[in-house]
PDB file of N, CA and C in Angstrom:
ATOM      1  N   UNK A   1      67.530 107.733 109.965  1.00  0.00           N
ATOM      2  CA  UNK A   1      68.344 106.840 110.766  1.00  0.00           C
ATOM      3  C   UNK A   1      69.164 107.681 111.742  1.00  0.00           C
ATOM      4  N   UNK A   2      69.470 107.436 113.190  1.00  0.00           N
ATOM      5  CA  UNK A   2      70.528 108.113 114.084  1.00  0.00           C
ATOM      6  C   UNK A   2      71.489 107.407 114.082  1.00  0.00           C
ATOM      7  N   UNK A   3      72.328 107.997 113.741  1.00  0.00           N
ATOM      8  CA  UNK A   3      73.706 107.101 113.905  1.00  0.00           C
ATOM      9  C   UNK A   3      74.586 108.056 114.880  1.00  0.00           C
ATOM     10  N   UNK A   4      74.871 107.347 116.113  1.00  0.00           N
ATOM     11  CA  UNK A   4      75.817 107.786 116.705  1.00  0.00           C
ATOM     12  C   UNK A   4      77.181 107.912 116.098  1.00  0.00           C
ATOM     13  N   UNK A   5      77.646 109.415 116.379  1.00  0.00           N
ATOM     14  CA  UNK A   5      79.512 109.688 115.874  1.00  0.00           C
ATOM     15  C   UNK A   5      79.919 109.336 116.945  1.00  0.00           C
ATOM     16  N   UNK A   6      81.289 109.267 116.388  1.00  0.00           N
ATOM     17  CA  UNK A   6      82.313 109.756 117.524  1.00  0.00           C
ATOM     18  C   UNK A   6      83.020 110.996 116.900  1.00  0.00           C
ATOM     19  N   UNK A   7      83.347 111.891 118.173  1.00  0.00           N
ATOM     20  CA  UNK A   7      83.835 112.743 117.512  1.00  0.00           C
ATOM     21  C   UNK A   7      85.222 113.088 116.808  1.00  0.00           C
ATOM     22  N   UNK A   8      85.689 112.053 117.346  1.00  0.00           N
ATOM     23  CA  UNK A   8      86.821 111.758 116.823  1.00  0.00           C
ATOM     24  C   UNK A   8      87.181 110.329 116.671  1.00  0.00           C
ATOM     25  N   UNK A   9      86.773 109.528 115.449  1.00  0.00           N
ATOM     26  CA  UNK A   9      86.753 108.201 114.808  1.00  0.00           C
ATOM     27  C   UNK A   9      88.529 107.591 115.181  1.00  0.00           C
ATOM     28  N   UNK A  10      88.522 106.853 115.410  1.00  0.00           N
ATOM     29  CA  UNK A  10      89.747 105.737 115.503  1.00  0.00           C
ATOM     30  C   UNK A  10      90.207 104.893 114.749  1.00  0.00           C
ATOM     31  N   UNK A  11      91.293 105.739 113.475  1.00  0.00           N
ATOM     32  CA  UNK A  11      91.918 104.572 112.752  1.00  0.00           C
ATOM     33  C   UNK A  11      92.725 103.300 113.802  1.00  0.00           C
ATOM     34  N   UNK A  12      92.174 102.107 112.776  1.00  0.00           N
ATOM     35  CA  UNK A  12      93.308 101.422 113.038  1.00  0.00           C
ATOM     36  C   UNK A  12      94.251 101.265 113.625  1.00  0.00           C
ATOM     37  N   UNK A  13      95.136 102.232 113.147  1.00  0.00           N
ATOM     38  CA  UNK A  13      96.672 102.156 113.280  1.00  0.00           C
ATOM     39  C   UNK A  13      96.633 102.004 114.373  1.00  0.00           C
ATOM     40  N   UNK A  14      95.643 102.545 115.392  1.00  0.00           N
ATOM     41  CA  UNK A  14      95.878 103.224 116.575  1.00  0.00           C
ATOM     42  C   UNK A  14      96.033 101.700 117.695  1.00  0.00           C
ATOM     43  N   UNK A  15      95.250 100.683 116.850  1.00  0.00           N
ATOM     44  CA  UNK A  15      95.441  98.953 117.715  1.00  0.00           C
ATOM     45  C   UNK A  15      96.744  99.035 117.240  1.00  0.00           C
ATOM     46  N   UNK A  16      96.906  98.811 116.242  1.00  0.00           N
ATOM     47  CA  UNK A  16      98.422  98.400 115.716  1.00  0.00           C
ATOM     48  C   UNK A  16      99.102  98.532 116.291  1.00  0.00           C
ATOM     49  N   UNK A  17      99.494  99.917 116.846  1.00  0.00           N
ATOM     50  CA  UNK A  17     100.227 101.069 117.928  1.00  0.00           C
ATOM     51  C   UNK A  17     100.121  99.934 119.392  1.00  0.00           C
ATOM     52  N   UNK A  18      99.156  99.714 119.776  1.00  0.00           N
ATOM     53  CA  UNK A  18      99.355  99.317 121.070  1.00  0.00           C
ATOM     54  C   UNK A  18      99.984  97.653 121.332  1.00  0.00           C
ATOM     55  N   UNK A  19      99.064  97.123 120.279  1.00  0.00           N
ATOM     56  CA  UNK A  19      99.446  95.601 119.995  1.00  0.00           C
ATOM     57  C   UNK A  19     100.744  95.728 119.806  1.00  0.00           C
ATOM     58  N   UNK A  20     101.671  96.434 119.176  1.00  0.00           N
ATOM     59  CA  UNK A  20     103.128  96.452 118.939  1.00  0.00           C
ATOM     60  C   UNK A  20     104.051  96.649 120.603  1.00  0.00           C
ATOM     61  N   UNK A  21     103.203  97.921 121.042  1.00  0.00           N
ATOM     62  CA  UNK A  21     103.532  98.414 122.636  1.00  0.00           C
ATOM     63  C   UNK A  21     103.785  96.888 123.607  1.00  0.00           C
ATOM     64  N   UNK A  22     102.398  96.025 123.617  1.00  0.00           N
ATOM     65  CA  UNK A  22     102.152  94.828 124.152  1.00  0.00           C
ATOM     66  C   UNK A  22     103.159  93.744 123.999  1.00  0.00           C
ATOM     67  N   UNK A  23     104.046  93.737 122.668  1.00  0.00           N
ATOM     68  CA  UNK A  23     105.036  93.006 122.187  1.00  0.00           C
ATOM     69  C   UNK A  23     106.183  92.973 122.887  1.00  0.00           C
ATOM     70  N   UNK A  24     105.799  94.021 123.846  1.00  0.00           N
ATOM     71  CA  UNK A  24     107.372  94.590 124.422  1.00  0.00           C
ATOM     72  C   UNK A  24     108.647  94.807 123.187  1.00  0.00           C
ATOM     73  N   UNK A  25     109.804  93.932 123.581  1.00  0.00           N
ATOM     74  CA  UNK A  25     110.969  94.056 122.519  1.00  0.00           C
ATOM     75  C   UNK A  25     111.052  94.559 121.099  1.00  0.00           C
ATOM     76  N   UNK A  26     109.649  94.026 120.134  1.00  0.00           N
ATOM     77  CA  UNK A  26     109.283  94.100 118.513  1.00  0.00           C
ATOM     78  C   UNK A  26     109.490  95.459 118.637  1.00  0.00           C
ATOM     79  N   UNK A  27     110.521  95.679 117.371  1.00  0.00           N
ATOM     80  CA  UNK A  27     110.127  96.941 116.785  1.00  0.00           C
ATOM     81  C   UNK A  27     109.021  97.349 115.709  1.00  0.00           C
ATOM     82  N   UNK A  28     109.249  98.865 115.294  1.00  0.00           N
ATOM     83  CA  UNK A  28     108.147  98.806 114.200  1.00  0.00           C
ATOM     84  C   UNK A  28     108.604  98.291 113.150  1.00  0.00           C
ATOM     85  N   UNK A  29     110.165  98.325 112.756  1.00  0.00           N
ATOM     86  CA  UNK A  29     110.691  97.881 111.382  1.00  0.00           C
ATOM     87  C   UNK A  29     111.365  96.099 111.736  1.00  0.00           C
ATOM     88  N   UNK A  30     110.660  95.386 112.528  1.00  0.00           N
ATOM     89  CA  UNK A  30     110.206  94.036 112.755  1.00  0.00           C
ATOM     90  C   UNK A  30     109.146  93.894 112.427  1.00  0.00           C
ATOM     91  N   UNK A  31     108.283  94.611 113.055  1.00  0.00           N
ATOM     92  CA  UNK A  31     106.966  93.800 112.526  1.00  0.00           C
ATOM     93  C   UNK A  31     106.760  94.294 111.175  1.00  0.00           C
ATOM     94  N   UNK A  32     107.153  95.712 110.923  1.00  0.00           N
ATOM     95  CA  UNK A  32     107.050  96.047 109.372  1.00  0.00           C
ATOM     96  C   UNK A  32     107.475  94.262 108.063  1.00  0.00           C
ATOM     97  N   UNK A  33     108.757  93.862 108.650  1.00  0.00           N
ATOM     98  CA  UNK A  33     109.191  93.280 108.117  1.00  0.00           C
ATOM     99  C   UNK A  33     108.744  91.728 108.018  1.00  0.00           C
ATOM    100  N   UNK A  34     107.790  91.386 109.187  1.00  0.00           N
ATOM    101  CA  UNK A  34     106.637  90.384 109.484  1.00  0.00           C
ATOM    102  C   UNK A  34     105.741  90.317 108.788  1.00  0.00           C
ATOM    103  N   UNK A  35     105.094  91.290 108.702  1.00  0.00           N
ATOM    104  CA  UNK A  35     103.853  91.706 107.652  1.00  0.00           C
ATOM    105  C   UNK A  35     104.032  91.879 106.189  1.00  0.00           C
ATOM    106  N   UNK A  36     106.015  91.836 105.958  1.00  0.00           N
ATOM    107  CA  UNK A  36     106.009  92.246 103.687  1.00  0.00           C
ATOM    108  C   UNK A  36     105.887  93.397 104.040  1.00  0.00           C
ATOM    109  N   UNK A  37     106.078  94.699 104.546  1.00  0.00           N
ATOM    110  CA  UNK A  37     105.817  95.945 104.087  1.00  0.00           C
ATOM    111  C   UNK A  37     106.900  96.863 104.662  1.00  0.00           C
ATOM    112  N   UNK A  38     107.562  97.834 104.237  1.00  0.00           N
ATOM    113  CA  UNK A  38     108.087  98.483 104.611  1.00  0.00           C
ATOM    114  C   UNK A  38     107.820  99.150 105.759  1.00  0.00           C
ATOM    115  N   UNK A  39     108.718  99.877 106.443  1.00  0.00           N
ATOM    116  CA  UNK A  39     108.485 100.370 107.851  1.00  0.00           C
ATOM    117  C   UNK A  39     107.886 101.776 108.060  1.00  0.00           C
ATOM    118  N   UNK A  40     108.031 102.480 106.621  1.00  0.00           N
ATOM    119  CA  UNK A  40     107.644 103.544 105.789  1.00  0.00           C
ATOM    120  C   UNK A  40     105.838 103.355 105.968  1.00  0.00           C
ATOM    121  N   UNK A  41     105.567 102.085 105.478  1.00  0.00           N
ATOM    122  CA  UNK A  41     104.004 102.041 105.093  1.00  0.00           C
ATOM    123  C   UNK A  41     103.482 101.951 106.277  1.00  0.00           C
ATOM    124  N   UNK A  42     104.394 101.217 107.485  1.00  0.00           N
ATOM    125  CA  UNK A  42     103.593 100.853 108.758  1.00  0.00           C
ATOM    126  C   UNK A  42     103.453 101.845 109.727  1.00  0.00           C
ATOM    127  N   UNK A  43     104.413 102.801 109.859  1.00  0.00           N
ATOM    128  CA  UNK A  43     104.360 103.979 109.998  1.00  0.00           C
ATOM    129  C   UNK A  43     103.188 104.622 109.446  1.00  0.00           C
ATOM    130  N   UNK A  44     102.938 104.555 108.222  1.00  0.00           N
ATOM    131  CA  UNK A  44     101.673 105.321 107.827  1.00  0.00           C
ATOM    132  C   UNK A  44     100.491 104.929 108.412  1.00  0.00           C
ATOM    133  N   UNK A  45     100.067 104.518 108.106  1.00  0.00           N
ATOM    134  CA  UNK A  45      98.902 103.057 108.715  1.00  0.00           C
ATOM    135  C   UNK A  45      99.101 103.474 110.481  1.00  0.00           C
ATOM    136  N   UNK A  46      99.801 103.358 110.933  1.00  0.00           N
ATOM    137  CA  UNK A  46      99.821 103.389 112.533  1.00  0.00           C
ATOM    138  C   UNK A  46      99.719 105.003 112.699  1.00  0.00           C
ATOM    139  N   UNK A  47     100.264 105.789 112.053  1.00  0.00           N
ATOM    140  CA  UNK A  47     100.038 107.147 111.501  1.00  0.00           C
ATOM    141  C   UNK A  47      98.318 107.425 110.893  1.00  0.00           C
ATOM    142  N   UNK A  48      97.503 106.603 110.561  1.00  0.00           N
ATOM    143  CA  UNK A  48      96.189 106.978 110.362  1.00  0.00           C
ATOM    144  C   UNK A  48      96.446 107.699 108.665  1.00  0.00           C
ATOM    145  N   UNK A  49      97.489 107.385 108.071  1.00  0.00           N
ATOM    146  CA  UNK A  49      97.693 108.167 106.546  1.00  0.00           C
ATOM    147  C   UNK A  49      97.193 107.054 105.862  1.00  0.00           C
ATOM    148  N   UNK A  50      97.341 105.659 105.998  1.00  0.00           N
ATOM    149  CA  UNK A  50      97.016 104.825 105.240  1.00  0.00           C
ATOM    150  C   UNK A  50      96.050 103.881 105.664  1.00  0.00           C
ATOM    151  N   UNK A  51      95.023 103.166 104.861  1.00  0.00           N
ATOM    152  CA  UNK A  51      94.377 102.204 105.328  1.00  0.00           C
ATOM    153  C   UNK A  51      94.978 100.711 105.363  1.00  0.00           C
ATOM    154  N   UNK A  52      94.062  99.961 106.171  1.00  0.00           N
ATOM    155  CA  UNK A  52      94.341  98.786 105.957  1.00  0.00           C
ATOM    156  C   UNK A  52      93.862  98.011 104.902  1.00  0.00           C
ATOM    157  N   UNK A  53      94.403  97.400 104.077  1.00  0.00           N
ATOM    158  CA  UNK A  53      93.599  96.272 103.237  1.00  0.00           C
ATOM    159  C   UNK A  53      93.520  94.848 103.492  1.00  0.00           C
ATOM    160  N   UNK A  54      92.679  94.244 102.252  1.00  0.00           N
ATOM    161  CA  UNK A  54      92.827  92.637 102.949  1.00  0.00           C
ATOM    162  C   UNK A  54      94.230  92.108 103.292  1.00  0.00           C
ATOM    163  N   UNK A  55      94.986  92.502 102.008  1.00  0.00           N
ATOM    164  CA  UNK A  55      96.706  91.941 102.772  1.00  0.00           C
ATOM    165  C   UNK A  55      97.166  92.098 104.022  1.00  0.00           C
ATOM    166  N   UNK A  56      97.067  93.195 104.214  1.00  0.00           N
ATOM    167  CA  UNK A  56      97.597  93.740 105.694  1.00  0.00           C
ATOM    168  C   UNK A  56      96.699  92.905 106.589  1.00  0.00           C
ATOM    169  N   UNK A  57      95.581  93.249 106.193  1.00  0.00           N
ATOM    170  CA  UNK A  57      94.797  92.318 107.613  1.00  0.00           C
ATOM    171  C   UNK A  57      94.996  91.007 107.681  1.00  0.00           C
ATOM    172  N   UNK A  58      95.624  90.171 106.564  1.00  0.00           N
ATOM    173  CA  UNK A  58      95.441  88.979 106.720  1.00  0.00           C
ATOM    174  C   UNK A  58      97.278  88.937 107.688  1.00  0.00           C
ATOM    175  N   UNK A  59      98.254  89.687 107.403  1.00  0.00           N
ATOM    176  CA  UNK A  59      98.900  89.879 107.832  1.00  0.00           C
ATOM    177  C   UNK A  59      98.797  89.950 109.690  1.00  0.00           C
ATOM    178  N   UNK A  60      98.199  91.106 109.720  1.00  0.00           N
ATOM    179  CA  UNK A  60      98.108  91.239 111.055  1.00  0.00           C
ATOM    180  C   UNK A  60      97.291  90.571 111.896  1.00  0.00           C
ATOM    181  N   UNK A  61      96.698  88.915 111.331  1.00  0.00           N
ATOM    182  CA  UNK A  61      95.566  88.356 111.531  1.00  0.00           C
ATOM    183  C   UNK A  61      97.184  87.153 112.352  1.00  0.00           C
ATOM    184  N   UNK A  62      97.754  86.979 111.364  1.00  0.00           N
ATOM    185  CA  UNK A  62      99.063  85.847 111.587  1.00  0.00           C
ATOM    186  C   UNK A  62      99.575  86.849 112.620  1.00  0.00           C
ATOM    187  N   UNK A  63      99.968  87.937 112.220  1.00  0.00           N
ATOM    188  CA  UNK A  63     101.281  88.178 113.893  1.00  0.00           C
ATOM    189  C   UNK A  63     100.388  88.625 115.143  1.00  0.00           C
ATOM    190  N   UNK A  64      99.240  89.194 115.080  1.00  0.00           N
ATOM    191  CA  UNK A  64      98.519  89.579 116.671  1.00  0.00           C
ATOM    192  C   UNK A  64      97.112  88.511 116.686  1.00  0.00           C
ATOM    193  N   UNK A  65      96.876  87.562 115.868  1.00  0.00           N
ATOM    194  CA  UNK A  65      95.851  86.492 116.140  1.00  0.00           C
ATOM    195  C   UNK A  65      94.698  87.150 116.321  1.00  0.00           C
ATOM    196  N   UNK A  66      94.320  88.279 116.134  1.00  0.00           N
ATOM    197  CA  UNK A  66      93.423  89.365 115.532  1.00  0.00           C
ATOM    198  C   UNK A  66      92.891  88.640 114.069  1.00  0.00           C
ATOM    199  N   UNK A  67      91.185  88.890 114.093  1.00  0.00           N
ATOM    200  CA  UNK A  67      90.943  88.224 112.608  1.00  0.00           C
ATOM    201  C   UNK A  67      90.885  89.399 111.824  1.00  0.00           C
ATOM    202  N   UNK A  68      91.359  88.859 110.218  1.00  0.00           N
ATOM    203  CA  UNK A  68      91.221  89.461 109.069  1.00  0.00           C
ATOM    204  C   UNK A  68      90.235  90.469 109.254  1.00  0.00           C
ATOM    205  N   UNK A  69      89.027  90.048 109.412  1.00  0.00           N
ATOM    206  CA  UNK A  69      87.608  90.191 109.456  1.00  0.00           C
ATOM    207  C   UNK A  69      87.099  91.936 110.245  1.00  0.00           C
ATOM    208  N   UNK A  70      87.867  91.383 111.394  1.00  0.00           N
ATOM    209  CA  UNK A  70      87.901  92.377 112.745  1.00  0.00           C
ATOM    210  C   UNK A  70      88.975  93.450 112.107  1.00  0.00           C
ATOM    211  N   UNK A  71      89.810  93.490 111.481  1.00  0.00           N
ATOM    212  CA  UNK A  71      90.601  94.713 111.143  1.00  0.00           C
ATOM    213  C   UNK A  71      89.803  94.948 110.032  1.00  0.00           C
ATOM    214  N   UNK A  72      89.277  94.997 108.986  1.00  0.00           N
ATOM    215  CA  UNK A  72      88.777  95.381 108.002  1.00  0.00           C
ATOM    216  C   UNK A  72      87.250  95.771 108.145  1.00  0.00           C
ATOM    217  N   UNK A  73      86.434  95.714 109.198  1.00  0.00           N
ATOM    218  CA  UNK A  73      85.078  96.149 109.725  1.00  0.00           C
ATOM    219  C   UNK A  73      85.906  97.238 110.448  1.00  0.00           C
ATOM    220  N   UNK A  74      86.857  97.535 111.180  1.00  0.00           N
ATOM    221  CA  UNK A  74      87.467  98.298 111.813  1.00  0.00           C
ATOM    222  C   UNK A  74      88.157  99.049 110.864  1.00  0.00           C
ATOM    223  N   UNK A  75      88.589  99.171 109.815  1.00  0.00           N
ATOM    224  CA  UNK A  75      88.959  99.936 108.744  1.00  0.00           C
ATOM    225  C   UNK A  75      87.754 100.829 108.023  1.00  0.00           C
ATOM    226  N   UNK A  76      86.726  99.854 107.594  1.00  0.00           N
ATOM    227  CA  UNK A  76      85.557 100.285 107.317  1.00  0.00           C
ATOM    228  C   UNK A  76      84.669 100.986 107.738  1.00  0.00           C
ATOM    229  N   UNK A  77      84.197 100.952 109.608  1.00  0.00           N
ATOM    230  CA  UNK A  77      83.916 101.699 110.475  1.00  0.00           C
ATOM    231  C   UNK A  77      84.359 103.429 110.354  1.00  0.00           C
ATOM    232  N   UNK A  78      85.702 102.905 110.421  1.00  0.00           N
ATOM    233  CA  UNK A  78      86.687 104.397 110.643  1.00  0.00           C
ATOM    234  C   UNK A  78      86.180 105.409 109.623  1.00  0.00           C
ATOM    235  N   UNK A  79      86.251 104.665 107.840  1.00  0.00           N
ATOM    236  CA  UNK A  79      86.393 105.256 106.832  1.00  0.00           C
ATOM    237  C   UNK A  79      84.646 105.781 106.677  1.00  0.00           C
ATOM    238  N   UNK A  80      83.570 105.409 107.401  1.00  0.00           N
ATOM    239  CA  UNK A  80      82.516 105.161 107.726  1.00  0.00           C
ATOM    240  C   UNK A  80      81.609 106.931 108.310  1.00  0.00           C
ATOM    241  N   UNK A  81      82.685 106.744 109.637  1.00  0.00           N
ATOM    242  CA  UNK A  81      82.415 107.400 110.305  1.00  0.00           C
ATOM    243  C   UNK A  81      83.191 109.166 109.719  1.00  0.00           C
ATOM    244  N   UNK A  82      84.182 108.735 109.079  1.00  0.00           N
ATOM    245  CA  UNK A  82      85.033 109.948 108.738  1.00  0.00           C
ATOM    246  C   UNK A  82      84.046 110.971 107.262  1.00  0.00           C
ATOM    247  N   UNK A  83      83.800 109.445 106.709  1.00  0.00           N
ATOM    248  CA  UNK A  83      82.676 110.654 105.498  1.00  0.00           C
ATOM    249  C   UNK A  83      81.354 111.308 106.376  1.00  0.00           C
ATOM    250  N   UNK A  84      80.758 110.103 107.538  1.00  0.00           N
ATOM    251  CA  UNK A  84      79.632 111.087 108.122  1.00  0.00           C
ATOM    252  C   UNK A  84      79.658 112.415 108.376  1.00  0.00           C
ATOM    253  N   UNK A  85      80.927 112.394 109.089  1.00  0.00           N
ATOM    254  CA  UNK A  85      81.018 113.235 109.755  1.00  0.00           C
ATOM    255  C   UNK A  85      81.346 114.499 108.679  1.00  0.00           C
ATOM    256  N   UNK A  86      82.327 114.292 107.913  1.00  0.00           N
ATOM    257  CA  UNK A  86      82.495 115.175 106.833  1.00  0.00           C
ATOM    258  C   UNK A  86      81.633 115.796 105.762  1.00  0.00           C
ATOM    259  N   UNK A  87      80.211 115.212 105.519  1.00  0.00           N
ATOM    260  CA  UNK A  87      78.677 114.886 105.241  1.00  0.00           C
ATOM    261  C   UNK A  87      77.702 116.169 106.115  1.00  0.00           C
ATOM    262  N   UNK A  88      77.859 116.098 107.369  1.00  0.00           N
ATOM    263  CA  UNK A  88      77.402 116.898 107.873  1.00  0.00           C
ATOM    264  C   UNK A  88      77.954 118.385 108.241  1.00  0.00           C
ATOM    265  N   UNK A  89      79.560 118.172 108.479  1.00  0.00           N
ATOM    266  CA  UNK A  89      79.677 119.523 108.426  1.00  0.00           C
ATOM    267  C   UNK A  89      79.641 120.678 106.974  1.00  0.00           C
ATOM    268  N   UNK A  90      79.460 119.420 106.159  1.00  0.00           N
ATOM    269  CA  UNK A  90      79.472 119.909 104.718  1.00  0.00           C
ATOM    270  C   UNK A  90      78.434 121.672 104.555  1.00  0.00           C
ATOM    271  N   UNK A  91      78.570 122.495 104.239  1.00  0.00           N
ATOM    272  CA  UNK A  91      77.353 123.553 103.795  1.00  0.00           C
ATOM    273  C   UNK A  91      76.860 123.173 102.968  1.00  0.00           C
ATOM    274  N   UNK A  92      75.407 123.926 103.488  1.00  0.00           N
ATOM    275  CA  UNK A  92      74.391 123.816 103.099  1.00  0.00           C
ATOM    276  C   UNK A  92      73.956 124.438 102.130  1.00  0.00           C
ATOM    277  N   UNK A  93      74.230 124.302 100.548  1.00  0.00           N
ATOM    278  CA  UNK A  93      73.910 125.509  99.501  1.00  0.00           C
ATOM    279  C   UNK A  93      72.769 125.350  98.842  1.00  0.00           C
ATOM    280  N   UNK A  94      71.885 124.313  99.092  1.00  0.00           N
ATOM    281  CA  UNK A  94      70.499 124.917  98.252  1.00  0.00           C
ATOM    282  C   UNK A  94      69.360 123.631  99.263  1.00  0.00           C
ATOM    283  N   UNK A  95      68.285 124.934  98.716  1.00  0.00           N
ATOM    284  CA  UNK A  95      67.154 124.026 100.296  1.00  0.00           C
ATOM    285  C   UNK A  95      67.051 122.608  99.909  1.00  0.00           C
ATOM    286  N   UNK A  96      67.032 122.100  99.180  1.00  0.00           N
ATOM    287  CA  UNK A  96      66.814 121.132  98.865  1.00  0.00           C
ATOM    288  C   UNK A  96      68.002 119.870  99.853  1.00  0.00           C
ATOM    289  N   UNK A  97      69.325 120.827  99.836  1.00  0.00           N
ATOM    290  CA  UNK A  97      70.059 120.081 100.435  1.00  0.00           C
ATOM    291  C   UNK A  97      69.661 119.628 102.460  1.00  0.00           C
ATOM    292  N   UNK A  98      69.421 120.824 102.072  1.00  0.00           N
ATOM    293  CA  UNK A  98      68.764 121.522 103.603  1.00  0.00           C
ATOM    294  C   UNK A  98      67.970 120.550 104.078  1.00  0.00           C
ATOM    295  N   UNK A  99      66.979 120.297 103.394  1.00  0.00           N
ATOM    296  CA  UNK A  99      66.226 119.362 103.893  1.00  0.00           C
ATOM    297  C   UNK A  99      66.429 117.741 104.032  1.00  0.00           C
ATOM    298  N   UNK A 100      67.154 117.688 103.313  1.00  0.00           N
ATOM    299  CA  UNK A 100      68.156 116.061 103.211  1.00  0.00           C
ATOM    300  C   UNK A 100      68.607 116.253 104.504  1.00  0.00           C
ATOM    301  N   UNK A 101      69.396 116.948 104.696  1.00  0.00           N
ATOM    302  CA  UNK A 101      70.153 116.931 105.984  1.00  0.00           C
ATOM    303  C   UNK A 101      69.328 117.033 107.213  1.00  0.00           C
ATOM    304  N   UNK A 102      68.372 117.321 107.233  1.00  0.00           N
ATOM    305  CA  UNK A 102      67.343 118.059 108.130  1.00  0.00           C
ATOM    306  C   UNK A 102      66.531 116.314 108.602  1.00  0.00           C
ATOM    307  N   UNK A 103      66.358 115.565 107.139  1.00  0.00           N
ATOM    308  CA  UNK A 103      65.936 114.368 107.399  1.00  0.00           C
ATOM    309  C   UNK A 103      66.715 113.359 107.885  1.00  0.00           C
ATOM    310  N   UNK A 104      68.017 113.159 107.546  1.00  0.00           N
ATOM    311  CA  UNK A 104      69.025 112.074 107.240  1.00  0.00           C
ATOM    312  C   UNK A 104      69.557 112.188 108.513  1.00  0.00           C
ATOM    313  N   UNK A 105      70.107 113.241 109.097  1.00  0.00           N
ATOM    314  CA  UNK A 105      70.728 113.759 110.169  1.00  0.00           C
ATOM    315  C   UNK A 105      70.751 114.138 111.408  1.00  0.00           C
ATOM    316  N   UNK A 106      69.361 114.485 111.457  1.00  0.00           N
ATOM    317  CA  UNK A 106      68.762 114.896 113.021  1.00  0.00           C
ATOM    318  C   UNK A 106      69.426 113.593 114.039  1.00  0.00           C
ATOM    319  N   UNK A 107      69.882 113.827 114.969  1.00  0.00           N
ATOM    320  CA  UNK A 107      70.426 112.785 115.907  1.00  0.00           C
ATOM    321  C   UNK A 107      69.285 113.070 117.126  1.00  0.00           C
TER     322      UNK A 107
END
């Protein structure tokens, strides 16, 4: 299979980040406080330290009219793309692996 990377995958957070920007006035420890979560966690999450789950998404489905659905394929993607990539730069210690990679990987 070829699966296109990116070379640098895009958590989440990183909509979160802008959708908040778009809000104009909202702070982060508003909408933290919109969503049930501390401003600590949203920070993380917009920080790329934490994922999103169904809560959050159903959360951020009510304050940016963004579906559940669409943040959590977008969570999944990310977390997706981050093992590929981590998969391939992995070494190579016995042929056997070699050749997995040789099959699985060729782009």
């Amino acid at each position: 299979m070829n699966t296109v990377l990116p070379k640098y995958p895009t958590h989440p957070g990183t909509l979160i980040k802008e959708e908040l920007i778009e809000m104009g006035n909202t702070t982060q420890k508003e909408l933290a406080s919109s969503l049930g979560i501390t401003p600590s966690y949203l920070s993380e999450v917009i920080n790329g330290k934490r994922a999103i789950n169904a809560s959050l998404a159903i959360g951020l489905e009510e304050v940016f009219g963004i579906s559940a659905e669409y943040w959590l394929r977008f969570q999944a993607q990310y977390d997706l793309d981050i093992l590929r990539i981590s998969r391939i730069n992995k070494p190579i210690t016995k042929k056997s692996d070699q050749l997995f990679y040789e099959k699985e990987f060729t782009v």
